[in-house]
C-alpha atoms as a PDB file:
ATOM      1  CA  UNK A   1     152.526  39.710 -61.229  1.00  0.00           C
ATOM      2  CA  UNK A   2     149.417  37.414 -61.065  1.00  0.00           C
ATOM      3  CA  UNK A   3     147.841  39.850 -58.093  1.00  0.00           C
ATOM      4  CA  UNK A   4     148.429  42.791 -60.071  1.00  0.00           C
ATOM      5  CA  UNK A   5     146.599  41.171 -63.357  1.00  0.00           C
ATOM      6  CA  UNK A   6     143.682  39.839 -60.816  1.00  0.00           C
ATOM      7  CA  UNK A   7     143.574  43.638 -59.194  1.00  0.00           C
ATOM      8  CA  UNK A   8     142.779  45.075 -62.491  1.00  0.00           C
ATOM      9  CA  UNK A   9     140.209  42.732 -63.971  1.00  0.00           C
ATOM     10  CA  UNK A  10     138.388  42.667 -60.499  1.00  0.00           C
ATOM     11  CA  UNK A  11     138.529  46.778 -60.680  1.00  0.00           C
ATOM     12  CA  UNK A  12     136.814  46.781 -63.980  1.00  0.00           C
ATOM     13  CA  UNK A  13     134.310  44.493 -62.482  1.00  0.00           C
ATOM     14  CA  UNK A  14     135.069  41.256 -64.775  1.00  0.00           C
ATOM     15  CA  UNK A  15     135.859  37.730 -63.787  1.00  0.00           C
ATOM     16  CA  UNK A  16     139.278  36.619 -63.654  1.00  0.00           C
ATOM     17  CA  UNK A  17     139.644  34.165 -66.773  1.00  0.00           C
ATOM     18  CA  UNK A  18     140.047  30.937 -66.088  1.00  0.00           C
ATOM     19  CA  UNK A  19     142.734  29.889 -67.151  1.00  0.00           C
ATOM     20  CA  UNK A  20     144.509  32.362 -63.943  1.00  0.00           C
ATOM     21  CA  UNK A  21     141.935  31.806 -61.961  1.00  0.00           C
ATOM     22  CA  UNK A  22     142.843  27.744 -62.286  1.00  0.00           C
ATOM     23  CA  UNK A  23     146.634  28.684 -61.960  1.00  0.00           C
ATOM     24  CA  UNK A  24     145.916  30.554 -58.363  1.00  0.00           C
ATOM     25  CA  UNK A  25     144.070  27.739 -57.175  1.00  0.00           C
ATOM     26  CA  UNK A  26     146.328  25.526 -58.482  1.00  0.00           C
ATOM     27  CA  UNK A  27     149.224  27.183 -56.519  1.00  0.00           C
ATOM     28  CA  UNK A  28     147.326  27.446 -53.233  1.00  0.00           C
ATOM     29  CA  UNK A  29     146.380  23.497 -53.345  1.00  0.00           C
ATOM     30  CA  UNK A  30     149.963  22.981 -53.429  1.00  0.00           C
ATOM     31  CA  UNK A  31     150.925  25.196 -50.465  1.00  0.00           C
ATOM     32  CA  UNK A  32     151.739  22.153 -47.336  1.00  0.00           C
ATOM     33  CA  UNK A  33     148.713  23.151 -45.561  1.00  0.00           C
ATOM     34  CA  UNK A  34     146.546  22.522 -48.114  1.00  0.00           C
ATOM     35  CA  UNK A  35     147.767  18.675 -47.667  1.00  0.00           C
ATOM     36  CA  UNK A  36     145.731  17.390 -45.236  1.00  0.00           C
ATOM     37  CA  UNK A  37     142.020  19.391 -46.943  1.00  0.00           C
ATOM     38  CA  UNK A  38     140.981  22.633 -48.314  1.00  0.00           C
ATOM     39  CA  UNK A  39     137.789  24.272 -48.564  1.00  0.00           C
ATOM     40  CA  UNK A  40     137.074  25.913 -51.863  1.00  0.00           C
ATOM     41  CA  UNK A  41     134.466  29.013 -51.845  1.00  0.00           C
ATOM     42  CA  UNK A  42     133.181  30.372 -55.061  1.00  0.00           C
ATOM     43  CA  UNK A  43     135.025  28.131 -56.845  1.00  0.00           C
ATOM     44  CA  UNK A  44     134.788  26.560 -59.288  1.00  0.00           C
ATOM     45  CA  UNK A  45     132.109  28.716 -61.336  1.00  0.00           C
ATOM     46  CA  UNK A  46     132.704  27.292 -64.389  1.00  0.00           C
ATOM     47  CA  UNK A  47     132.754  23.930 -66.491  1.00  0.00           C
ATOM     48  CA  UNK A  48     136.258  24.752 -67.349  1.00  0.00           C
ATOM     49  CA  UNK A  49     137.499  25.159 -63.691  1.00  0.00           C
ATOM     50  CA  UNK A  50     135.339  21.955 -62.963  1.00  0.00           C
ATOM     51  CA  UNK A  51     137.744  19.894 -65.467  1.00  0.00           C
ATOM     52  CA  UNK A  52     140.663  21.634 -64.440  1.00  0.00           C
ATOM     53  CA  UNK A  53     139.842  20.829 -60.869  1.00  0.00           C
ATOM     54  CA  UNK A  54     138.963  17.478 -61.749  1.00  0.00           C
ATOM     55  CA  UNK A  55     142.274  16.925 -63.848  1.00  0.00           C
ATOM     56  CA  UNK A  56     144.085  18.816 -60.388  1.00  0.00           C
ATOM     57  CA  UNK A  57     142.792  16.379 -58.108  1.00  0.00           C
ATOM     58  CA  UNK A  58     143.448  13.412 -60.447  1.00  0.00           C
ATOM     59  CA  UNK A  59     147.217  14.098 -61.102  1.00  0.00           C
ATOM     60  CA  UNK A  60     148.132  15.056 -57.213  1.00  0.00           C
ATOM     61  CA  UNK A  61     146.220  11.892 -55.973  1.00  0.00           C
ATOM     62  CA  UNK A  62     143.269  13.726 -54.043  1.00  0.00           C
ATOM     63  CA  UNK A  63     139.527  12.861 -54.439  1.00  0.00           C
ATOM     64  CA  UNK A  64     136.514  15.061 -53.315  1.00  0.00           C
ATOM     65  CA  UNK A  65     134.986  14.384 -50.117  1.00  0.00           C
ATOM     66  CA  UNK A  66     131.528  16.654 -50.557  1.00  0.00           C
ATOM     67  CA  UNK A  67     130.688  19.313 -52.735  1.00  0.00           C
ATOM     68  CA  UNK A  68     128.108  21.977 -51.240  1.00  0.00           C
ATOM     69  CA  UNK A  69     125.815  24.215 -53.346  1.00  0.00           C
ATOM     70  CA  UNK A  70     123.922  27.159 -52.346  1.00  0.00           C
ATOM     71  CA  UNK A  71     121.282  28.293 -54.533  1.00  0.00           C
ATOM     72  CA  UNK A  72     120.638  32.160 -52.876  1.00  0.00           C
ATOM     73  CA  UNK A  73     117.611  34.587 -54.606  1.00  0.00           C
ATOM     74  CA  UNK A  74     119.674  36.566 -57.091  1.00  0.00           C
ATOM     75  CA  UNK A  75     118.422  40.068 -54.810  1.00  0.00           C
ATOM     76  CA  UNK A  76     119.930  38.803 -51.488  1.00  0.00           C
ATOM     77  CA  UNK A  77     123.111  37.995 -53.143  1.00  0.00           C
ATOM     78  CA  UNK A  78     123.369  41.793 -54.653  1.00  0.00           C
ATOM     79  CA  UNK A  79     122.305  43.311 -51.267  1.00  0.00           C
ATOM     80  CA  UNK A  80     124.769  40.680 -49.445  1.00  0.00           C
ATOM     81  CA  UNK A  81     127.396  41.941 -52.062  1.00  0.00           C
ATOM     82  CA  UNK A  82     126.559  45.652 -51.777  1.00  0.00           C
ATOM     83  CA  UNK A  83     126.785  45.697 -47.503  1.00  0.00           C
ATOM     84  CA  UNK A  84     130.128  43.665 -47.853  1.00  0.00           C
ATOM     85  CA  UNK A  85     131.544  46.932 -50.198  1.00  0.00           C
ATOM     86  CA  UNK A  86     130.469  49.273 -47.788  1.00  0.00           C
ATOM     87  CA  UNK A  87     132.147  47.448 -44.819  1.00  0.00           C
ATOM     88  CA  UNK A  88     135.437  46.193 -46.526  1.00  0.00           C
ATOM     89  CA  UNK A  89     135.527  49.071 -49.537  1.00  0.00           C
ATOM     90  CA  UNK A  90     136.056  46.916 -52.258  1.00  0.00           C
ATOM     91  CA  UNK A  91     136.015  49.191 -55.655  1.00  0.00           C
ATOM     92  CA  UNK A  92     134.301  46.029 -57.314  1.00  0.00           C
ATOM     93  CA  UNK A  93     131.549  45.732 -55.601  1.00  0.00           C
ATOM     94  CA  UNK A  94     128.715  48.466 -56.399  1.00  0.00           C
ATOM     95  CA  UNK A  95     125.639  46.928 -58.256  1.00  0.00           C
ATOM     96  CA  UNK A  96     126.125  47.794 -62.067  1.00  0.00           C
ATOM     97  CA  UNK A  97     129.426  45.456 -61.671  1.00  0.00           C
ATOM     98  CA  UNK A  98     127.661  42.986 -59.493  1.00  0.00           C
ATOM     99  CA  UNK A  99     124.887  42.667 -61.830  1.00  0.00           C
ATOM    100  CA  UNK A 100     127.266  42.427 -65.105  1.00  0.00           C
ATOM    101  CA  UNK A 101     129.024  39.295 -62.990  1.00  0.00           C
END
């Protein structure tokens, strides 16, 4: 159900809202392995998810040990994006979607 829903926002080349996106983290952070530390990537993205996170971490006990941020030229992220559809064939990934997200 939730895959599906992801699938067809991330075909039309939109951003899963947050409000899912929060839930599949969510889930994952509760999976056992996830116990003993997790490394998030690409999320969150928004000052939503940030709360949510925040709220997350503060209900289940768990702090943040470091937070890393990349700042990448806008151009090397598109041409990053653009070589990763060509090698994995990912339908969301061409530039007018990349661009739009």
């Amino acid at each position: 159900p939730l895959g599906k829903q992801v699938d067809a926002i991330m075909k039309a080349g939109d951003f899963v809202p947050d409000e899912l996106t929060e839930q599949i983290v969510a889930d994952r952070l509760d999976q056992p392995d996830a116990q003993g530390g997790f490394l998030l990537d690409g999320f969150p993205r928004t000052m939503h998810q940030v709360d949510a996170l925040d709220d997350y971490l503060d209900k289940h006990g768990h702090s943040l040990d470091a937070v890393i941020s990349l700042d990448v030229d806008p151009e090397d992220l598109i041409a990053r994006l653009l070589k990763r559809a060509e090698l994995e064939g990912r339908a969301d990934d061409n530039e007018e979607t990349i661009r739009h997200r």
